[in-house]
Protein backbone atom coordinates (compact mmCIF):
# COMPACT_ATOMS: atom_id res chain seq x y z
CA UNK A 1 4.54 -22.43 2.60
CA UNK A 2 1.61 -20.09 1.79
CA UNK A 3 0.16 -20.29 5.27
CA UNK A 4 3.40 -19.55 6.84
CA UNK A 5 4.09 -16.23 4.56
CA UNK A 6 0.52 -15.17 5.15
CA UNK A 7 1.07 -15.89 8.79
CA UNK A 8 4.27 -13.08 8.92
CA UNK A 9 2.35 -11.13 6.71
CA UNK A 10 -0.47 -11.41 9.62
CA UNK A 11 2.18 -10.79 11.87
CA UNK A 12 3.74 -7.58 10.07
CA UNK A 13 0.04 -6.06 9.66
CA UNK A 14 -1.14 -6.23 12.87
CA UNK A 15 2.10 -5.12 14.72
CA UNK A 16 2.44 -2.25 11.90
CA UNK A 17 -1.17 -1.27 13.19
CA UNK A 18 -0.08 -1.34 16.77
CA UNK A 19 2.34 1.23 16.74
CA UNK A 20 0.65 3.57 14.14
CA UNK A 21 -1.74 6.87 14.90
CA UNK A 22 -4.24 6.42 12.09
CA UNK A 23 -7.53 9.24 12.33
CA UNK A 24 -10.00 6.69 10.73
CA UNK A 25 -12.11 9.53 8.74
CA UNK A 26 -12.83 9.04 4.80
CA UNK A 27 -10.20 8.74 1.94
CA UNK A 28 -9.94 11.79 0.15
CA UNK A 29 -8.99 11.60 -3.34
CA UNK A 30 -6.27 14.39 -3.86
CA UNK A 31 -4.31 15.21 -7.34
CA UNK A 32 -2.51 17.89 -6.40
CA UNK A 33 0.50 16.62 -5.66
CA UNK A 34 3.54 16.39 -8.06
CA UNK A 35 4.58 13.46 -9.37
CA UNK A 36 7.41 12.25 -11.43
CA UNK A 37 10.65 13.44 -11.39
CA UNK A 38 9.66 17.10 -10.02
CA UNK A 39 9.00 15.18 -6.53
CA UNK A 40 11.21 15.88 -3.76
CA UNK A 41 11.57 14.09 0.05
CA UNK A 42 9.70 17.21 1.32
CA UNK A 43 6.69 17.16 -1.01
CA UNK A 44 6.65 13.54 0.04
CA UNK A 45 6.49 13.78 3.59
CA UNK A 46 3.85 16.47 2.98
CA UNK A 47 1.50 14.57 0.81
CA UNK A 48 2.75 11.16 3.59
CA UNK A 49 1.43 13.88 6.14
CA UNK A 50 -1.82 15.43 4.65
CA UNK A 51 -3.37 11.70 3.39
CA UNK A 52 -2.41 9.90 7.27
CA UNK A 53 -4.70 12.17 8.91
CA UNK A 54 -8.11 10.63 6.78
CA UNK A 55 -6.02 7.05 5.74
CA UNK A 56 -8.65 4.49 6.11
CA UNK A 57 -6.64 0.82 6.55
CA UNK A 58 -8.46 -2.19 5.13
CA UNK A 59 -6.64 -4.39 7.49
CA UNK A 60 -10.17 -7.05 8.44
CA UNK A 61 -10.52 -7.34 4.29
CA UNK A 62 -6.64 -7.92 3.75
CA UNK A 63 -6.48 -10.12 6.55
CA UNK A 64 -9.36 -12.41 5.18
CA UNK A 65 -7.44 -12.55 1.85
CA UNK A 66 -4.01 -13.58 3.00
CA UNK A 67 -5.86 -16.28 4.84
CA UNK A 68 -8.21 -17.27 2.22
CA UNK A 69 -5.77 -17.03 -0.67
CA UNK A 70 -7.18 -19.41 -2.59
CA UNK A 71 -10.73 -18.57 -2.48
CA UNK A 72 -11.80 -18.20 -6.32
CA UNK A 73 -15.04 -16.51 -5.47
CA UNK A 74 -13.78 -13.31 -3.87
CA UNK A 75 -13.52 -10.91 -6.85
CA UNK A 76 -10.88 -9.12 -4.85
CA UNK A 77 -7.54 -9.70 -3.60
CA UNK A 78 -4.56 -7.93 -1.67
CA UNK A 79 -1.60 -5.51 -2.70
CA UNK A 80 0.76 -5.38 0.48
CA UNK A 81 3.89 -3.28 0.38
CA UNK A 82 6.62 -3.22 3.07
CA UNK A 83 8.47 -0.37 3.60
CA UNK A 84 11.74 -0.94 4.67
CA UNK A 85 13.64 2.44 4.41
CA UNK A 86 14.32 5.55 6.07
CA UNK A 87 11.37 7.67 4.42
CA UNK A 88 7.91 7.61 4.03
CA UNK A 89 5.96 7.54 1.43
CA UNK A 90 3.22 7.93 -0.47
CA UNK A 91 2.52 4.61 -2.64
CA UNK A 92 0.22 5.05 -5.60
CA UNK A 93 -1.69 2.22 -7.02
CA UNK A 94 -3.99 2.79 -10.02
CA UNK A 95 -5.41 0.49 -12.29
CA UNK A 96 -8.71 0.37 -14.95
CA UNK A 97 -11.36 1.96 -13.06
CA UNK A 98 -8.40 1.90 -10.18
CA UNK A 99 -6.80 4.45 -7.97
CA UNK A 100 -5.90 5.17 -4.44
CA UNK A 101 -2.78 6.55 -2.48
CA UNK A 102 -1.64 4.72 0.47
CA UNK A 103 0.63 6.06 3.48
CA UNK A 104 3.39 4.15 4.51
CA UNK A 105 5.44 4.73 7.27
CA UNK A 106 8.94 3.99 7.17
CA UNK A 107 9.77 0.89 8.78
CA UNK A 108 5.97 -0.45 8.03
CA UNK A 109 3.58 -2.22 5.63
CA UNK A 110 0.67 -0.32 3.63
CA UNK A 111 -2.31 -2.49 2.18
CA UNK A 112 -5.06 -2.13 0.00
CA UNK A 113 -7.56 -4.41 -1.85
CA UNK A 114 -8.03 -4.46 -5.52
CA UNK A 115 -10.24 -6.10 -8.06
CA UNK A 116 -8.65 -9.52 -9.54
CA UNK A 117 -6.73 -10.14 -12.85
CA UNK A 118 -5.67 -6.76 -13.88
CA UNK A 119 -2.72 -4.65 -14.56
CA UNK A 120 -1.85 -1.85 -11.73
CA UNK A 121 0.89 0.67 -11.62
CA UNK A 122 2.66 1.03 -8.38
CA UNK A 123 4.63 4.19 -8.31
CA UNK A 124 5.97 6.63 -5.66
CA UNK A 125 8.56 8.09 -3.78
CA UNK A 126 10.98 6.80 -1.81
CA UNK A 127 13.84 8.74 -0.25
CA UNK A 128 14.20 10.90 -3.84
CA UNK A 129 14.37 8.09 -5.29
CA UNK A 130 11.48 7.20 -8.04
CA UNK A 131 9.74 3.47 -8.22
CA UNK A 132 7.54 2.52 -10.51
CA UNK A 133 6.35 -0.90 -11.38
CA UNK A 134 3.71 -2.26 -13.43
CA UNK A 135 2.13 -5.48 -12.19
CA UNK A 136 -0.94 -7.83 -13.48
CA UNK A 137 -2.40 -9.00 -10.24
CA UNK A 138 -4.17 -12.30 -10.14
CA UNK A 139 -3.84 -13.45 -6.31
CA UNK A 140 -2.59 -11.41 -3.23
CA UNK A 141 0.66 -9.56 -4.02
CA UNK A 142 3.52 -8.50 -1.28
CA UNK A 143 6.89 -6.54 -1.85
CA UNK A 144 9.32 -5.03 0.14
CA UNK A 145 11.02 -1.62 -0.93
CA UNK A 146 14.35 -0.74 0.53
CA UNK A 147 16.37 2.74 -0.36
């Protein structure tokens, strides 16, 4: 059962990667964008806009984790999110010693790697509407958000 979710996983990443115009430059780390309940769908899809242009996928690292799940030496494991409505957005993931912003398309998955056994907050727009979640993350992670 764990091969075969990793396998559509697989599937979604590498199709999602396909059809998206990524500029492979650096992450920049940006805090100037509002968060909370003074965000709106435009501030969104302007923060969505300014981060895809330097977004740096870890798709080879995520990969090796979904297949690998069970490997106990890899200090690291994945966070995948699928976005399944209407808007992009901007998911935020931060953690102890944690933090990075992540693009996601509407229709697509977003993916990042994170150290083991921790607590993150996942939190960001979607479609004016606020999510926020607080997860300890032990082993890779997937969720789909819908508006």
């Amino acid at each position: 059962m764990k091969k075969a979710a990793a396998l559509s996983v697989l599937s979604v990443l590498l199709l999602s990667n396909i059809s998206c115009n990524v500029n492979y430059g650096n992450y920049p780390t940006r805090t100037t964008y509002p968060t909370g309940s003074g965000s709106s769908s435009a501030s969104t899809e302007r923060e969505y806009a300014e981060l895809i242009k330097t977004y740096k996928p870890e798709t080879a690292d995520v990969l090796n984790d979904l297949l690998n799940a069970d490997s106990p030496s890899n200090p690291k494991t994945s966070i995948s999110v699928e976005n399944q409505s209407r808007c992009n957005m901007v998911l935020t993931v931060s953690g102890n010693g944690f933090f990075k912003k992540i693009p996601i398309a509407s229709g697509k998955v977003g993916y990042t790697m994170v150290p083991k056994n921790q607590n993150y907050r996942l939190s960001g727009m979607l479609c004016n509407a606020s999510y926020q979640s607080t997860k300890f993350i032990s082993t890779s992670y997937a969720i789909k958000l819908t508006n």
